[in-house]
Protein backbone atom coordinates (compact mmCIF):
# COMPACT_ATOMS: atom_id res chain seq x y z
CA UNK A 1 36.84 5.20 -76.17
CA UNK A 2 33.40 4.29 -74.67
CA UNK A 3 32.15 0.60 -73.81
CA UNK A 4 29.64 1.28 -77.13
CA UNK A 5 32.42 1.90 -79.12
CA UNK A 6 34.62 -0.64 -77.93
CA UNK A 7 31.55 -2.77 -78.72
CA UNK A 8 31.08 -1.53 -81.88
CA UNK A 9 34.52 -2.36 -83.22
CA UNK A 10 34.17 -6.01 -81.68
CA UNK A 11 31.26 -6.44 -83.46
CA UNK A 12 33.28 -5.22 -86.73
CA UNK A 13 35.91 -7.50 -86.17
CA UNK A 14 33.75 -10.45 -85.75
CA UNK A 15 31.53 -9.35 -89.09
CA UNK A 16 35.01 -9.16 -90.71
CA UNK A 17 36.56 -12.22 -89.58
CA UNK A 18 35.76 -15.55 -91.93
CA UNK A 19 34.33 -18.19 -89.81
CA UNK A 20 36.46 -21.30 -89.90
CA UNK A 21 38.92 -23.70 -88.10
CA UNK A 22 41.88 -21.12 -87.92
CA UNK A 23 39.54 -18.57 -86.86
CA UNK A 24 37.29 -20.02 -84.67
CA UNK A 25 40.16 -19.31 -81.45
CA UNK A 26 39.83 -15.88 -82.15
CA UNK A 27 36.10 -15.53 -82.71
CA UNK A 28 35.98 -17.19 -78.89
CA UNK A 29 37.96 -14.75 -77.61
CA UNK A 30 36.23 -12.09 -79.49
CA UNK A 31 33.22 -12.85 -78.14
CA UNK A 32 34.23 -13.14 -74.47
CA UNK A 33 35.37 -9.56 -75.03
CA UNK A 34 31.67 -8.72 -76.12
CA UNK A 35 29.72 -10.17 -73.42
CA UNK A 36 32.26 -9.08 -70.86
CA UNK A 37 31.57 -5.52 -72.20
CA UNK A 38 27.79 -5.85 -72.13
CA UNK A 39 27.62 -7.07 -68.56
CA UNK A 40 29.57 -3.89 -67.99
CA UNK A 41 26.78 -1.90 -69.65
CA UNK A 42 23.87 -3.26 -68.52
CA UNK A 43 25.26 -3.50 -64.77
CA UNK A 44 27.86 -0.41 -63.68
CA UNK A 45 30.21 -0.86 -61.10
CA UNK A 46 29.14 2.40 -60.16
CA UNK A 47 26.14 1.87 -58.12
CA UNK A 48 25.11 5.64 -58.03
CA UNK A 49 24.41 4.96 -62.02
CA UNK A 50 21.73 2.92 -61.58
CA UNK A 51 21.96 1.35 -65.29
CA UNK A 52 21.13 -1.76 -64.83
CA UNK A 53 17.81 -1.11 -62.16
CA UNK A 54 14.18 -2.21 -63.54
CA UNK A 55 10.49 0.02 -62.70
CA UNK A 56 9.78 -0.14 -59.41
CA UNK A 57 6.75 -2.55 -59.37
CA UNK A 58 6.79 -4.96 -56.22
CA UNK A 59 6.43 -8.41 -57.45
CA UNK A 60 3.31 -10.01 -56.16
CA UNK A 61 0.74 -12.87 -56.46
CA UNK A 62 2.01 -16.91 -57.93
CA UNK A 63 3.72 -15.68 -61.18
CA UNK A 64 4.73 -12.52 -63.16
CA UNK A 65 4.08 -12.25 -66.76
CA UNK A 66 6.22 -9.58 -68.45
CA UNK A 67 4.64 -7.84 -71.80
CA UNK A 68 7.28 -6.85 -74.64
CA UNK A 69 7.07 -5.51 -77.64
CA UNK A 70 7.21 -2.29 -79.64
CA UNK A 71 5.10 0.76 -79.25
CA UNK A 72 1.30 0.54 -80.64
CA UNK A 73 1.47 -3.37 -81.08
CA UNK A 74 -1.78 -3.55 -78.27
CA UNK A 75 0.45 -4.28 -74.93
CA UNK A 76 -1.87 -1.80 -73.59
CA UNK A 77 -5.18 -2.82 -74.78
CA UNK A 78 -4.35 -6.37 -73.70
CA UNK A 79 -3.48 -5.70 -70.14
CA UNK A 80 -6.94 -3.70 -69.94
CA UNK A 81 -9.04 -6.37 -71.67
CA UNK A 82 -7.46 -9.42 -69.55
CA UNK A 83 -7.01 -7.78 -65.74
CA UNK A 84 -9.27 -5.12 -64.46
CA UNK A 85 -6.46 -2.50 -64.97
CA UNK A 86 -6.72 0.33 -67.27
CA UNK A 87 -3.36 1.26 -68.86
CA UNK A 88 -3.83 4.32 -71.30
CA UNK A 89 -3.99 3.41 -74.81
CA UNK A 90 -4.56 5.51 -77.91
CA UNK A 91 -3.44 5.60 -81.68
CA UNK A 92 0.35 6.62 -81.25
CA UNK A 93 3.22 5.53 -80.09
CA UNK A 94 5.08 5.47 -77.03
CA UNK A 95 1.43 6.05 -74.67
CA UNK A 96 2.85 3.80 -71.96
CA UNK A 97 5.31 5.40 -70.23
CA UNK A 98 5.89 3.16 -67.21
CA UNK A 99 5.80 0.28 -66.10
CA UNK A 100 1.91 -0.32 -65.52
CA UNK A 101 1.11 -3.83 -63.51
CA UNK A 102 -2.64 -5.78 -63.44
CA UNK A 103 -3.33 -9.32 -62.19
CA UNK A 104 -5.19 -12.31 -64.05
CA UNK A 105 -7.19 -14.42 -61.57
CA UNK A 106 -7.26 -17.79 -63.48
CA UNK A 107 -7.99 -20.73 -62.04
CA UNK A 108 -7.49 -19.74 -58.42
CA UNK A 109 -3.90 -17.85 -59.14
CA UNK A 110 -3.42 -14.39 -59.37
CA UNK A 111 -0.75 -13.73 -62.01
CA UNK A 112 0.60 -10.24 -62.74
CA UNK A 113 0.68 -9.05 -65.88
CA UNK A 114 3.14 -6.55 -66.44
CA UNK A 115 2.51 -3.95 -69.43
CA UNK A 116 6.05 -2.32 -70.16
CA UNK A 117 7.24 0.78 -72.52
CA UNK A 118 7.50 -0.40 -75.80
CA UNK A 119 11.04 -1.02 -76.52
CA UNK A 120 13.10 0.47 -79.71
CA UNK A 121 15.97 -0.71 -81.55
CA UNK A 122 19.21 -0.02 -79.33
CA UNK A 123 16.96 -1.01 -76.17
CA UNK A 124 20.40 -3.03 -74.68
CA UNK A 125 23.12 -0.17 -75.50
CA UNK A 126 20.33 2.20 -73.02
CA UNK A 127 18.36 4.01 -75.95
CA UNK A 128 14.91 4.99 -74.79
CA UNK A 129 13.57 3.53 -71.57
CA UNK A 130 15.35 -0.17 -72.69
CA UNK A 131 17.69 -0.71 -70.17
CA UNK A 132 14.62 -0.69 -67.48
CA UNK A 133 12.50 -2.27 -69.90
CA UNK A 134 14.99 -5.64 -70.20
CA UNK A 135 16.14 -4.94 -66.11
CA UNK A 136 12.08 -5.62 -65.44
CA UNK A 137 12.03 -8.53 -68.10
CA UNK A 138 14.54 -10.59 -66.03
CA UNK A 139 12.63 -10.62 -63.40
CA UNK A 140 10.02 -12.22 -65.00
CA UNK A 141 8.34 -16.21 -64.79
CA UNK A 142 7.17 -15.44 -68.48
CA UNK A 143 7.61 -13.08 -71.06
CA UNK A 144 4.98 -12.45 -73.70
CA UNK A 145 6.53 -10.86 -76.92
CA UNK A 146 3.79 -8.91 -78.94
CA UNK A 147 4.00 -8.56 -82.21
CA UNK A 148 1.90 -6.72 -85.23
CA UNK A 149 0.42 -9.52 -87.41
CA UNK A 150 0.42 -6.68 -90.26
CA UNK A 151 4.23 -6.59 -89.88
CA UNK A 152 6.93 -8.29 -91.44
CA UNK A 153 8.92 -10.97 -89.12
CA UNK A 154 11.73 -8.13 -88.57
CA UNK A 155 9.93 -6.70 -85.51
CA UNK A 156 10.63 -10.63 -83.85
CA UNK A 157 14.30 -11.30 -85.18
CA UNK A 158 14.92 -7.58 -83.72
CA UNK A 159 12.79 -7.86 -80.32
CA UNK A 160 14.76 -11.24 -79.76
CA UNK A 161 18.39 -9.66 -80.54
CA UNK A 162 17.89 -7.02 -78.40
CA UNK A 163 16.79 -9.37 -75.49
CA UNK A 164 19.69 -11.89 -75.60
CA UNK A 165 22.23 -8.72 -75.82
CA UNK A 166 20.85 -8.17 -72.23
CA UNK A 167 21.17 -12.13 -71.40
CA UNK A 168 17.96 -13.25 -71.40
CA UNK A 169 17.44 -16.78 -73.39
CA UNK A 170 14.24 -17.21 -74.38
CA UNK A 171 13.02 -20.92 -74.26
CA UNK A 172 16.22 -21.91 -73.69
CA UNK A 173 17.21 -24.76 -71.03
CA UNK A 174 20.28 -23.80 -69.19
CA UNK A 175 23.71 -25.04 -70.66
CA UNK A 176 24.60 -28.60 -68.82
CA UNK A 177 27.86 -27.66 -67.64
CA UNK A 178 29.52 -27.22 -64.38
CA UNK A 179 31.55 -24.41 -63.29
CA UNK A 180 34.15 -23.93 -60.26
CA UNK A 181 36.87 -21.94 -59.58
CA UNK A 182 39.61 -22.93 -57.31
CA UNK A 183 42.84 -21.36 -56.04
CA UNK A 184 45.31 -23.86 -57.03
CA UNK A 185 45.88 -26.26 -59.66
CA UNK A 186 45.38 -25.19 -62.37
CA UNK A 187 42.46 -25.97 -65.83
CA UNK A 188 41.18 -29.07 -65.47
CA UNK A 189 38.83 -29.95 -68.00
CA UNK A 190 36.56 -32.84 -68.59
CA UNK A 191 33.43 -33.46 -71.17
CA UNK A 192 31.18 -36.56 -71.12
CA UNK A 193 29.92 -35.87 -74.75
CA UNK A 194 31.76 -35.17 -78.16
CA UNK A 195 32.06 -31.16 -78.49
CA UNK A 196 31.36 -30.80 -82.67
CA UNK A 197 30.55 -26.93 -82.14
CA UNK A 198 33.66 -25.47 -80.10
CA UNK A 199 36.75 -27.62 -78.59
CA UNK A 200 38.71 -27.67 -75.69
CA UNK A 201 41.62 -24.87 -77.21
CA UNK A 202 38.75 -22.16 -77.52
CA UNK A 203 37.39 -23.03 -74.26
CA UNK A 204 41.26 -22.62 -72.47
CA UNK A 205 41.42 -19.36 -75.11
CA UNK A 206 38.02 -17.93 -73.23
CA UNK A 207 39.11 -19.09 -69.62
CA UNK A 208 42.13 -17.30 -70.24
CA UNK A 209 40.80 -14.06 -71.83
CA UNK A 210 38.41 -14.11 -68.54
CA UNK A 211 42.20 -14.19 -66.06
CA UNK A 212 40.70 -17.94 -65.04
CA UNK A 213 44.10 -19.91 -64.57
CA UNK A 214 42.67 -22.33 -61.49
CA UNK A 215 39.21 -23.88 -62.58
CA UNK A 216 37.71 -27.32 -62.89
CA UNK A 217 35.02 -27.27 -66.16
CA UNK A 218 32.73 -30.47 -66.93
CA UNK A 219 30.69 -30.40 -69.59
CA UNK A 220 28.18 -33.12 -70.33
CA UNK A 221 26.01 -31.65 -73.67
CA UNK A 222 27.33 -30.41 -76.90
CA UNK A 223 27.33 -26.88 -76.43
CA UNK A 224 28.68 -23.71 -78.50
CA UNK A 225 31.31 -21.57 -77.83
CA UNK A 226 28.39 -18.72 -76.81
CA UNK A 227 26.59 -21.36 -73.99
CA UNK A 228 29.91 -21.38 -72.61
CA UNK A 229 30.68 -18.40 -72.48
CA UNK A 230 26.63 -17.75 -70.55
CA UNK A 231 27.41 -20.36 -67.95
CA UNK A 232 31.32 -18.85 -67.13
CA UNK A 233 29.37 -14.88 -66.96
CA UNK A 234 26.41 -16.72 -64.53
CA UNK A 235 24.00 -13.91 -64.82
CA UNK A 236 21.98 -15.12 -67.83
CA UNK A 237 18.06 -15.74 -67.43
CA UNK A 238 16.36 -18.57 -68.97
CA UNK A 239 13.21 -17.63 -69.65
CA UNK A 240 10.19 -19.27 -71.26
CA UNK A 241 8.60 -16.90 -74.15
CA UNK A 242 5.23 -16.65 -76.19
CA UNK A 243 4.58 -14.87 -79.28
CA UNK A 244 1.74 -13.04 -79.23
CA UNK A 245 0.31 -11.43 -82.87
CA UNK A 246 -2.54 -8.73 -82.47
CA UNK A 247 -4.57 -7.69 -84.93
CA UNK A 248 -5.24 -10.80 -86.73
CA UNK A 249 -8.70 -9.30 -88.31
CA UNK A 250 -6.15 -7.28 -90.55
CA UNK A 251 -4.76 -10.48 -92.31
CA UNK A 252 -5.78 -13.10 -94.67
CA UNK A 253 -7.10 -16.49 -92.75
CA UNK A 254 -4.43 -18.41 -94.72
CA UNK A 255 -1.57 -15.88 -93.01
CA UNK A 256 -3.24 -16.83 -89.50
CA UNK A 257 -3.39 -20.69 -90.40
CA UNK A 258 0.24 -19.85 -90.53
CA UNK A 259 1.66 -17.82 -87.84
CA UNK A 260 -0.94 -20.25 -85.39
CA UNK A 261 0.85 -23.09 -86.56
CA UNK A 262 4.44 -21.78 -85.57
CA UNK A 263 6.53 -23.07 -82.15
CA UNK A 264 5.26 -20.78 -79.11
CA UNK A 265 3.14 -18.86 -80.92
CA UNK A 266 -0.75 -17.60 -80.28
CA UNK A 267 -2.42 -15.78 -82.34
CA UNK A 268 -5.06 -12.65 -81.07
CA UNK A 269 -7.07 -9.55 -82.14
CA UNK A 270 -7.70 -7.74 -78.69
CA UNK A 271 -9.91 -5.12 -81.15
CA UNK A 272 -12.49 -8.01 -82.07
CA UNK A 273 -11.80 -9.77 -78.62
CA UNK A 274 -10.62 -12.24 -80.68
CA UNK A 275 -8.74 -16.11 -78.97
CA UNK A 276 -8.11 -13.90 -75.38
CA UNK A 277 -9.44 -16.78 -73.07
CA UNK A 278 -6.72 -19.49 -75.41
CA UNK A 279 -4.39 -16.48 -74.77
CA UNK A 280 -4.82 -17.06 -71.06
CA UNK A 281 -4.50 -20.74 -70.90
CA UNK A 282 -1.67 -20.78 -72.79
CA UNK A 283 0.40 -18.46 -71.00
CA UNK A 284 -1.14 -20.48 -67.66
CA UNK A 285 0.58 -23.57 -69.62
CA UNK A 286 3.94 -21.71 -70.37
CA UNK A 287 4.03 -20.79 -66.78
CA UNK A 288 3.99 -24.33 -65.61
CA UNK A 289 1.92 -23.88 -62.68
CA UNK A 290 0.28 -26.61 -60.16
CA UNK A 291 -2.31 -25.93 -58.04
CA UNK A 292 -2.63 -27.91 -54.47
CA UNK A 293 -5.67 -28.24 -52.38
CA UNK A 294 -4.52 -28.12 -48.45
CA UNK A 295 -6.71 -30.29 -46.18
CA UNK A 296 -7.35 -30.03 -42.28
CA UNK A 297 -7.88 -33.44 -40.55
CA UNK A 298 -11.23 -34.51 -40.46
CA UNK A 299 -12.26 -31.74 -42.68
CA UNK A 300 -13.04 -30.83 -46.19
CA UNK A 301 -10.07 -29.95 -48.55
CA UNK A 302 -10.43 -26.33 -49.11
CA UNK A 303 -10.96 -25.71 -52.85
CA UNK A 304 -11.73 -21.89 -52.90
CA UNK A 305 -8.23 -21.29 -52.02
CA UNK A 306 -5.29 -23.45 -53.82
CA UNK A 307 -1.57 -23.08 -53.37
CA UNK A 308 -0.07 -22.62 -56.74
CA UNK A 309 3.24 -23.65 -57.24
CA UNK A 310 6.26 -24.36 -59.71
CA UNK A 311 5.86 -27.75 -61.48
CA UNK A 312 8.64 -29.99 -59.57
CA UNK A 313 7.30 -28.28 -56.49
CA UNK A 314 7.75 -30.61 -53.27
CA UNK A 315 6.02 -30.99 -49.93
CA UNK A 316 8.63 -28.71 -48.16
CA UNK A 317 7.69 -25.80 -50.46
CA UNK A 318 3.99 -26.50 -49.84
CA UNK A 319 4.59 -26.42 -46.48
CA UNK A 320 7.06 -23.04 -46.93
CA UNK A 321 4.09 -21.56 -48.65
CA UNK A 322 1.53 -21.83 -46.09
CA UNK A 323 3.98 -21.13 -43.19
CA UNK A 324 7.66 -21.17 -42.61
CA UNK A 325 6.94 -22.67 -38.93
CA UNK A 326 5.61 -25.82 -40.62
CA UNK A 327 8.77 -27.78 -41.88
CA UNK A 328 10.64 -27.08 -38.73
CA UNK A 329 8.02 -29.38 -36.65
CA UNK A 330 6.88 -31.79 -39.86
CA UNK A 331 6.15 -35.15 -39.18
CA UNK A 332 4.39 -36.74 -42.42
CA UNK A 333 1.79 -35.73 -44.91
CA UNK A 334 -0.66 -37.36 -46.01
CA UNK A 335 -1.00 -36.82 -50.09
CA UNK A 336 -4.74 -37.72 -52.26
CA UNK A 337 -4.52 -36.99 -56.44
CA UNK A 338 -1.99 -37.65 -59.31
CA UNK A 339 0.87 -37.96 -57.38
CA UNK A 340 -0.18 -40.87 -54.76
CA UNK A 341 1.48 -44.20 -55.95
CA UNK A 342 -2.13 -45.33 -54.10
CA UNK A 343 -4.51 -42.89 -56.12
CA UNK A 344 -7.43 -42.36 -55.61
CA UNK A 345 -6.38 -43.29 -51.76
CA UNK A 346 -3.88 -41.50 -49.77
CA UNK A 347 -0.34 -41.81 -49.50
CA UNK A 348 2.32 -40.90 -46.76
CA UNK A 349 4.78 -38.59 -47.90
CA UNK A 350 7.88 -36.92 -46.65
CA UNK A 351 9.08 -33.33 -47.34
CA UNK A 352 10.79 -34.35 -50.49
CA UNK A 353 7.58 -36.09 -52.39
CA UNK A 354 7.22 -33.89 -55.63
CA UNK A 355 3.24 -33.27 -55.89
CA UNK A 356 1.12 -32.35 -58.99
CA UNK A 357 -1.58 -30.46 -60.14
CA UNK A 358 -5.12 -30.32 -57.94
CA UNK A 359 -3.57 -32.95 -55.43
CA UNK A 360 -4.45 -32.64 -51.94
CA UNK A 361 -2.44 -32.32 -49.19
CA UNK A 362 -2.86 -32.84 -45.28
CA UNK A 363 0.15 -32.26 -43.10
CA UNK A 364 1.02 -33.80 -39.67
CA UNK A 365 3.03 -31.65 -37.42
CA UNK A 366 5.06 -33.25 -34.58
């Protein structure tokens, strides 16, 4: 019997199986089994496979934006209208056949914008190009999920099934919980918070279906049996999302008051040109850049050419960005903007002051 089948009959099982106290042991275990199996799937031992390998696009510039969705929702049109790229677009389905990259230049960062195949149901068990479709999607800061305004909700609840099948969680923080194995001694186990949606007998019933015997777990956040079972397989991707709908001229203004009004949504017609620059800012939002100025002593800051960064970002990485020689000999920077405790003067920093956006930095090497 194949892994799909195996799969299949898991998935039976668990469809079968009432969901209650008694049961919930089983269901834990159940589920283990599943996400061992896709993990097996998705990534083959064999490395001659290649399964679990994305389209070869080199990542480049601050951020990558990954486009998803199914065929002849306007991936294609987008990419052209919003980068100077021109992906080939007409009125059926399945025109993109690759992976076809283009780069936004907003605000002084150049993000890539990456226009992938459009995905079909079955995308995680490897039907059409989906395995290399999802593989890609990983990689991404930022995945934009497009969707056909004209079309009923389905196209999201399946778009979203077939991405967390593949472990990606969109707009999803990562499980508080800490992890480590050890050779001796044992499960201990340890959790700050009351558990209400899985207890410590299903976690043991997981750890064990896994061949963990020796393992210290702390968990400090109500989690489910499923975040547990993320954090023990360590390869899941926590990704932020945005729903996209095209074609917006097609629908009522009443069904566009509504969509617009829904979490992590935006709302487009890339036809009519139609919300593309709000399109823009809120995917530069959802990508939670920062932009830093770098100054020269006794000079200028230079504002034609910002560092962009990861909000969070410290002085170290500024310093990493511009050149790895830099922390090696740093003394002190000096730091003008948001994040000076003196703004609008300067303050002295050291490598691990976290700056914000359109500060300016000046560094001081030994």
């Amino acid at each position: 019997m194949g892994i799909v089948e195996k799969m299949k009959e898991i998935e039976d099982e668990m469809a079968r199986t009432q969901k209650n106290k008694a049961t919930e042991y089983h269901l834990g275990l159940l589920k283990a089994k599943l996400a061992r199996y896709r993990a097996q799937l998705l990534e083959p031992a064999s490395k001659s496979s290649g399964g679990g390998t994305g389209f070869d696009v080199q990542k480049s510039g601050d951020a990558r934006i990954a486009l998803i969705g199914f065929p002849s929702v306007g991936k294609s049109t987008l990419l052209s209208k919003t980068t100077h790229t021109a992906s080939e677009t007409a009125a059926y389905e399945f025109t993109t056949l690759t992976a076809i990259p283009g780069v936004i230049e907003y605000k002084g960062a150049r993000i890539q914008l990456l226009d992938l195949p459009g995905i079909v149901e079955g995308a995680a068990q490897g039907r059409g190009r989906g395995r290399q479709v999802v593989s890609t999607a990983k990689t991404a800061d930022l995945i934009v999920i497009m969707l056909d305004a004209t079309k009923s909700d389905e196209q999201k609840r399946l778009l979203e099934i077939e991405l967390d099948a593949v472990g990606i969680r969109l707009n999803k923080q990562k499980p508080d919980i800490v992890f480590k194995k050890k050779v001796t001694g044992g499960i201990t186990f340890t959790a700050t918070v009351k558990l209400t949606k899985t207890d410590e007998k299903t976690i043991r019933t997981i750890l064990a279906g896994y061949k963990l015997h020796n393992c210290d777990v702390m968990i400090r956040e109500d989690i489910t049996t499923d975040e547990f079972i993320d954090v023990l397989i360590g390869n899941r991707k926590y990704v932020p999302c945005l729903y996209v709908y095209n074609k917006i001229d097609s629908i009522s203004l009443e069904q566009v008051d509504k969509i617009a009004r829904e979490p992590h949504t935006a709302v487009i017609s890339c036809e009519m040109d139609l919300n593309l620059d709000y399109l823009i800012e809120r995917m530069w939002d959802d990508l939670g850049l920062v932009k830093v100025y770098t100054k020269k002593r006794g000079a200028h800051p230079d504002l034609d050419d910002p560092v962009c960064l990861r909000k969070g970002a410290t002085v170290e990485i500024v310093c990493n960005s511009i050149h790895r020689s830099l922390v090696p000999s740093f003394k002190y920077a000096l730091v003008w903007g948001k994040s000076s405790k003196f703004n609008p003067h300067a303050q002295k920093v050291s490598l691990n002051h976290v700056v914000q956006d359109e500060d300016v930095v000046s560094i001081f090497t030994k």
